[in-house]
N, C-alpha and C. Protein backbone atom coordinates (compact mmCIF):
# COMPACT_ATOMS: atom_id res chain seq x y z
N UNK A 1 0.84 -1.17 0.00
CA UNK A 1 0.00 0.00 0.00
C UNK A 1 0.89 1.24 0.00
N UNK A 2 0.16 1.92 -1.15
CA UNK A 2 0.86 3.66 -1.03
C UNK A 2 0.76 4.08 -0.36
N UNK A 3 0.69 5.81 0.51
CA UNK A 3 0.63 6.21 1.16
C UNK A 3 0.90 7.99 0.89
N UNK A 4 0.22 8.90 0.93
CA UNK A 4 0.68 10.29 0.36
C UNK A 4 0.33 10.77 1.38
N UNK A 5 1.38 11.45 2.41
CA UNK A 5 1.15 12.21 3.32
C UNK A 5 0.98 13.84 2.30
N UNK A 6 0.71 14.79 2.68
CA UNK A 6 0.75 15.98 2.48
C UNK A 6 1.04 17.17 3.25
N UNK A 7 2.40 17.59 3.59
CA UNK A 7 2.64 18.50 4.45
C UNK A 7 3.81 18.32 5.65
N UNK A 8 5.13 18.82 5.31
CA UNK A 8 6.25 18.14 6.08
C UNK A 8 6.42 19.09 7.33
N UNK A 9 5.50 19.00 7.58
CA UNK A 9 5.46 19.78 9.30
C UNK A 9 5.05 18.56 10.55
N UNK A 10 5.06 19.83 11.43
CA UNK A 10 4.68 17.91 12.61
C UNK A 10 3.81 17.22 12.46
N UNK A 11 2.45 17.97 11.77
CA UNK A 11 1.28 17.03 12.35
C UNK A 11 1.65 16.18 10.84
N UNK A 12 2.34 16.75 9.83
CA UNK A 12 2.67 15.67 8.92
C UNK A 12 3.72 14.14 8.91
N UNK A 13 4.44 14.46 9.50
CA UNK A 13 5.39 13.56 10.24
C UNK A 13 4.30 12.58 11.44
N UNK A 14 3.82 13.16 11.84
CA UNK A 14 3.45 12.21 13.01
C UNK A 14 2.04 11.53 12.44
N UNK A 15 1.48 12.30 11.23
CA UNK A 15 0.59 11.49 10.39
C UNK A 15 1.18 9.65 9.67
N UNK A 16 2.50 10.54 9.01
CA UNK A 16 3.41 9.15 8.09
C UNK A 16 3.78 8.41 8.95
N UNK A 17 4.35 8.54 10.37
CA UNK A 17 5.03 7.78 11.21
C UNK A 17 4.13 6.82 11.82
N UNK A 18 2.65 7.39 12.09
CA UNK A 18 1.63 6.89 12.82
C UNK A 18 0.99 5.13 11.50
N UNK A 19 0.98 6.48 9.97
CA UNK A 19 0.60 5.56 9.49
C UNK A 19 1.71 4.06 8.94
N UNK A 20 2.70 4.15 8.79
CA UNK A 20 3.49 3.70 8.56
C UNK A 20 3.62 2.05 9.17
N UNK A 21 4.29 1.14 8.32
CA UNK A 21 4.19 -0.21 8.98
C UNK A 21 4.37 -1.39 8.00
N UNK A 22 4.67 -2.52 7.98
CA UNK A 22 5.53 -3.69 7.14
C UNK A 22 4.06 -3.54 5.92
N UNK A 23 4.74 -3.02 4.72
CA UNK A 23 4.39 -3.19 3.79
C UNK A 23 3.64 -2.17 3.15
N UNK A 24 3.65 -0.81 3.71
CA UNK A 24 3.64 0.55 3.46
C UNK A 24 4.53 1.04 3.65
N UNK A 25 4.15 1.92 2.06
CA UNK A 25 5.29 2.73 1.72
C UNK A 25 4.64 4.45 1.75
N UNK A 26 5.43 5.05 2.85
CA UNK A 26 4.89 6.44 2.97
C UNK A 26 5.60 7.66 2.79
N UNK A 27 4.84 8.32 1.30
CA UNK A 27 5.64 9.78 1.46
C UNK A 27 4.86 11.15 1.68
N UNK A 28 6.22 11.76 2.06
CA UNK A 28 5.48 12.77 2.71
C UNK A 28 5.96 14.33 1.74
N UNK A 29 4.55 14.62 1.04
CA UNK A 29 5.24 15.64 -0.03
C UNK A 29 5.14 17.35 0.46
N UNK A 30 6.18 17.90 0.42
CA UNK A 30 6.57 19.32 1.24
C UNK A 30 6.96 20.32 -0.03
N UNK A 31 5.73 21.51 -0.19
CA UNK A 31 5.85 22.68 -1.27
C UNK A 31 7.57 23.47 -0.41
N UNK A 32 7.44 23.49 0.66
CA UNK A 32 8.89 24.04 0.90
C UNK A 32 10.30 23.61 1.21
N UNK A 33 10.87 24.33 0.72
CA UNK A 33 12.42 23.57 1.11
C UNK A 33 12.97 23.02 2.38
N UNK A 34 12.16 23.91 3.20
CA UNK A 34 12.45 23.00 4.60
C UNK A 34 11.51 22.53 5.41
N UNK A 35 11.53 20.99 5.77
CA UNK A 35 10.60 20.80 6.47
C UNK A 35 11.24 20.73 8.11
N UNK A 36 9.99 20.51 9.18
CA UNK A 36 9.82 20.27 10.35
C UNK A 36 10.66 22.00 10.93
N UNK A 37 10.69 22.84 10.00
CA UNK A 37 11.28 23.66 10.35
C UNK A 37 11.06 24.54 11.77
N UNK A 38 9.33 24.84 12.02
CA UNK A 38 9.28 24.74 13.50
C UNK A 38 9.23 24.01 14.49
N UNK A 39 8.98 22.43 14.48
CA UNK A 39 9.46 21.75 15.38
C UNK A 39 11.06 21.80 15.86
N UNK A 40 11.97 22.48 14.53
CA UNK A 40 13.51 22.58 15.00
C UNK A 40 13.73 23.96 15.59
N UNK A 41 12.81 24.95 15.70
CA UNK A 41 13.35 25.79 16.89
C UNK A 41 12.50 25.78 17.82
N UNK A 42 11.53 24.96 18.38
CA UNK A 42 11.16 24.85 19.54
C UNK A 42 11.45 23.94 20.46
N UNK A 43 11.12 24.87 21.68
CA UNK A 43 12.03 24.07 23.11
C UNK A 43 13.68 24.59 22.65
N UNK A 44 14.02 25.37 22.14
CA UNK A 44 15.82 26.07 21.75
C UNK A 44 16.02 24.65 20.86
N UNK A 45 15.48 24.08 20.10
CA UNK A 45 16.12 23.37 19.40
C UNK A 45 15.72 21.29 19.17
N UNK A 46 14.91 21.59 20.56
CA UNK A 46 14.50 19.72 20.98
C UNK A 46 13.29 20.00 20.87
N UNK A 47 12.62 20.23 20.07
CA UNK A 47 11.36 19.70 19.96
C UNK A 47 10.40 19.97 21.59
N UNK A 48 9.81 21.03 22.22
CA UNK A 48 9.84 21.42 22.89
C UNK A 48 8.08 20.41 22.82
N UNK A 49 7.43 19.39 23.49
CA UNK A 49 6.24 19.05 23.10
C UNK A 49 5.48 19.73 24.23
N UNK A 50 5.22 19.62 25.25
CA UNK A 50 4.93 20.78 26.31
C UNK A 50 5.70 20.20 27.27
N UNK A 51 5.80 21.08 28.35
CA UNK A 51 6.37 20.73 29.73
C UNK A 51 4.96 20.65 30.87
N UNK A 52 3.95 20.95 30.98
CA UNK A 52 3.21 20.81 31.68
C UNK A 52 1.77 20.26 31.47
N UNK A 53 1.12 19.56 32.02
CA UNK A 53 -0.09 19.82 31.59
C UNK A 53 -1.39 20.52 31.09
N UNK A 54 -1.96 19.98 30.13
CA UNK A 54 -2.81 21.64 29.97
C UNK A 54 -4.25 21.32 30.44
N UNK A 55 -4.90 22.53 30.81
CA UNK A 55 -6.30 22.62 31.14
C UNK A 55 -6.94 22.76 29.81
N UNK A 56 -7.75 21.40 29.36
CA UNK A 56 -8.26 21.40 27.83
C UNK A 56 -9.39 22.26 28.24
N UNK A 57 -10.76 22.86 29.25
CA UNK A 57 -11.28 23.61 29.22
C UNK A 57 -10.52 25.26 28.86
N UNK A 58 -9.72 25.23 29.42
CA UNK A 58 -9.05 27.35 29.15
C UNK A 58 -8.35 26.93 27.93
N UNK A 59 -7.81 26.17 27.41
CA UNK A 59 -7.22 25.85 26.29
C UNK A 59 -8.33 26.18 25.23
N UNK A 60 -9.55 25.75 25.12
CA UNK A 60 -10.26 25.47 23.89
C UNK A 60 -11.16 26.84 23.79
N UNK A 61 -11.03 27.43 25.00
CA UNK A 61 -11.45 28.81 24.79
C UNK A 61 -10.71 30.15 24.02
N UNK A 62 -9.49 29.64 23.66
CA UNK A 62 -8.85 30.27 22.69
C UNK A 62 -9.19 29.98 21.36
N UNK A 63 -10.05 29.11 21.06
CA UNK A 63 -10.39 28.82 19.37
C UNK A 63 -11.62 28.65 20.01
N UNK A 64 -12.78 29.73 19.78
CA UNK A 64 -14.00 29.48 20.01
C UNK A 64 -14.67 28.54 19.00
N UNK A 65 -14.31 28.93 17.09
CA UNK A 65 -15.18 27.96 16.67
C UNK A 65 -14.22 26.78 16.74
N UNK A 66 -13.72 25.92 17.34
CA UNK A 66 -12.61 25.06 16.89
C UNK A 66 -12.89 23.86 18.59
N UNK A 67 -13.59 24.50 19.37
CA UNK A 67 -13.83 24.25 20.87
C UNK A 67 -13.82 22.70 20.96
N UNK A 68 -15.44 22.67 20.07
CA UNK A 68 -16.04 21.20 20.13
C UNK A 68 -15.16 20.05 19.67
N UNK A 69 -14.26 20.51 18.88
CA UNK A 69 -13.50 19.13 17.80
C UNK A 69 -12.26 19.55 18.84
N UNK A 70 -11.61 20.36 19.58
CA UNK A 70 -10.49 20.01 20.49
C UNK A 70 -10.94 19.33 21.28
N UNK A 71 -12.19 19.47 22.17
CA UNK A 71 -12.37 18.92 23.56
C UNK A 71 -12.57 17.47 22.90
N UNK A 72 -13.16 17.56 21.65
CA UNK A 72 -13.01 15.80 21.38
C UNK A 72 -11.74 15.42 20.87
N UNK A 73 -11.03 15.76 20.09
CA UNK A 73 -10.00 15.31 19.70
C UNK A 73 -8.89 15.31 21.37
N UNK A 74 -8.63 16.40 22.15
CA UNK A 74 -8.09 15.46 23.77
C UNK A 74 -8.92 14.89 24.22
N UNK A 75 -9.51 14.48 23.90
CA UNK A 75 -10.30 12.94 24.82
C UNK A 75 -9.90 12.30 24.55
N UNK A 76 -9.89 12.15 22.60
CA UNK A 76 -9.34 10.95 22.22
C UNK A 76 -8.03 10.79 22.25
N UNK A 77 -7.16 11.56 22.30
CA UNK A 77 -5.52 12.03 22.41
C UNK A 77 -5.23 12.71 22.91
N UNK A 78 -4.82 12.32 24.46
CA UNK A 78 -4.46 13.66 25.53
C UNK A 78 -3.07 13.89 25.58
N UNK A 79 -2.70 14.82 26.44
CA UNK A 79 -1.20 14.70 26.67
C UNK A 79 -0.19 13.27 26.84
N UNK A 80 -0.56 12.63 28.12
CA UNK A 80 -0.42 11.42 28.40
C UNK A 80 -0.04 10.25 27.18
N UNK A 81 -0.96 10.40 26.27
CA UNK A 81 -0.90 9.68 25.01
C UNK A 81 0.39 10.12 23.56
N UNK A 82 0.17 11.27 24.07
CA UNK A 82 1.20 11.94 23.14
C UNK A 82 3.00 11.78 23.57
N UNK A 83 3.02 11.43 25.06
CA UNK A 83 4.04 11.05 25.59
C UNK A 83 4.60 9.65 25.19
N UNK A 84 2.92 8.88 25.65
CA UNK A 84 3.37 7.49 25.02
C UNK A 84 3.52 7.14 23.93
N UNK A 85 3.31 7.57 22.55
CA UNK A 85 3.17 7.61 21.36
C UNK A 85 5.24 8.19 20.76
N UNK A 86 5.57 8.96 21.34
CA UNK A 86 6.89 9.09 21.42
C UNK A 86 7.74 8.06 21.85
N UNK A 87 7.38 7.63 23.41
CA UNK A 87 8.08 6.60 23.87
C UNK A 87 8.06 5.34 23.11
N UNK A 88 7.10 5.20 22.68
CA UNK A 88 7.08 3.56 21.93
C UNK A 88 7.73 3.81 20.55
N UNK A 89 7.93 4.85 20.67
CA UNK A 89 8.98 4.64 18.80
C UNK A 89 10.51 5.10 19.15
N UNK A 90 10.86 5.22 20.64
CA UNK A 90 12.12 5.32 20.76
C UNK A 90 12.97 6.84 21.07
């Protein structure tokens, strides 16, 4: 199976990586010359993913129309998960 990611930023990377697996082949196509370019200056340089926990209520009040699909999307993928999702690939 093919695989066409679109977009060499994080949530594109962690799309191909997620989808990725024995017998897919995944690319990931980037209009600019550099990718992951803000994941490489945040945190000074490491990928800064957060340091604390967040309050998904005061969080989702910064994207009023965007509220409903955050508070569901951290339910389904909270911090916690995003930790473990790192750890298991090393």
């Amino acid at each position: 199976m093919k695989i066409a990611v679109i977009g060499g930023g994080a949530a594109g990377f962690f799309a191909a990586i997620h989808a990725s697996g024995p017998g897919i082949e995944v690319t990931i196509f980037e209009k600019s010359p550099k990718i992951l370019s803000k994941v490489k200056v945040s945190g000074g340089g490491r990928c800064n993913v957060t340091h604390q926990p967040l309050e998904i209520s005061k969080l989702v009040k910064n994207y009023p129309r965007g509220e409903k699909f955050l508070k569901k999307a951290f339910r389904h993928f909270a911090i916690p998960d995003t930790f473990d999702w790192f750890q298991s690939r090393g």
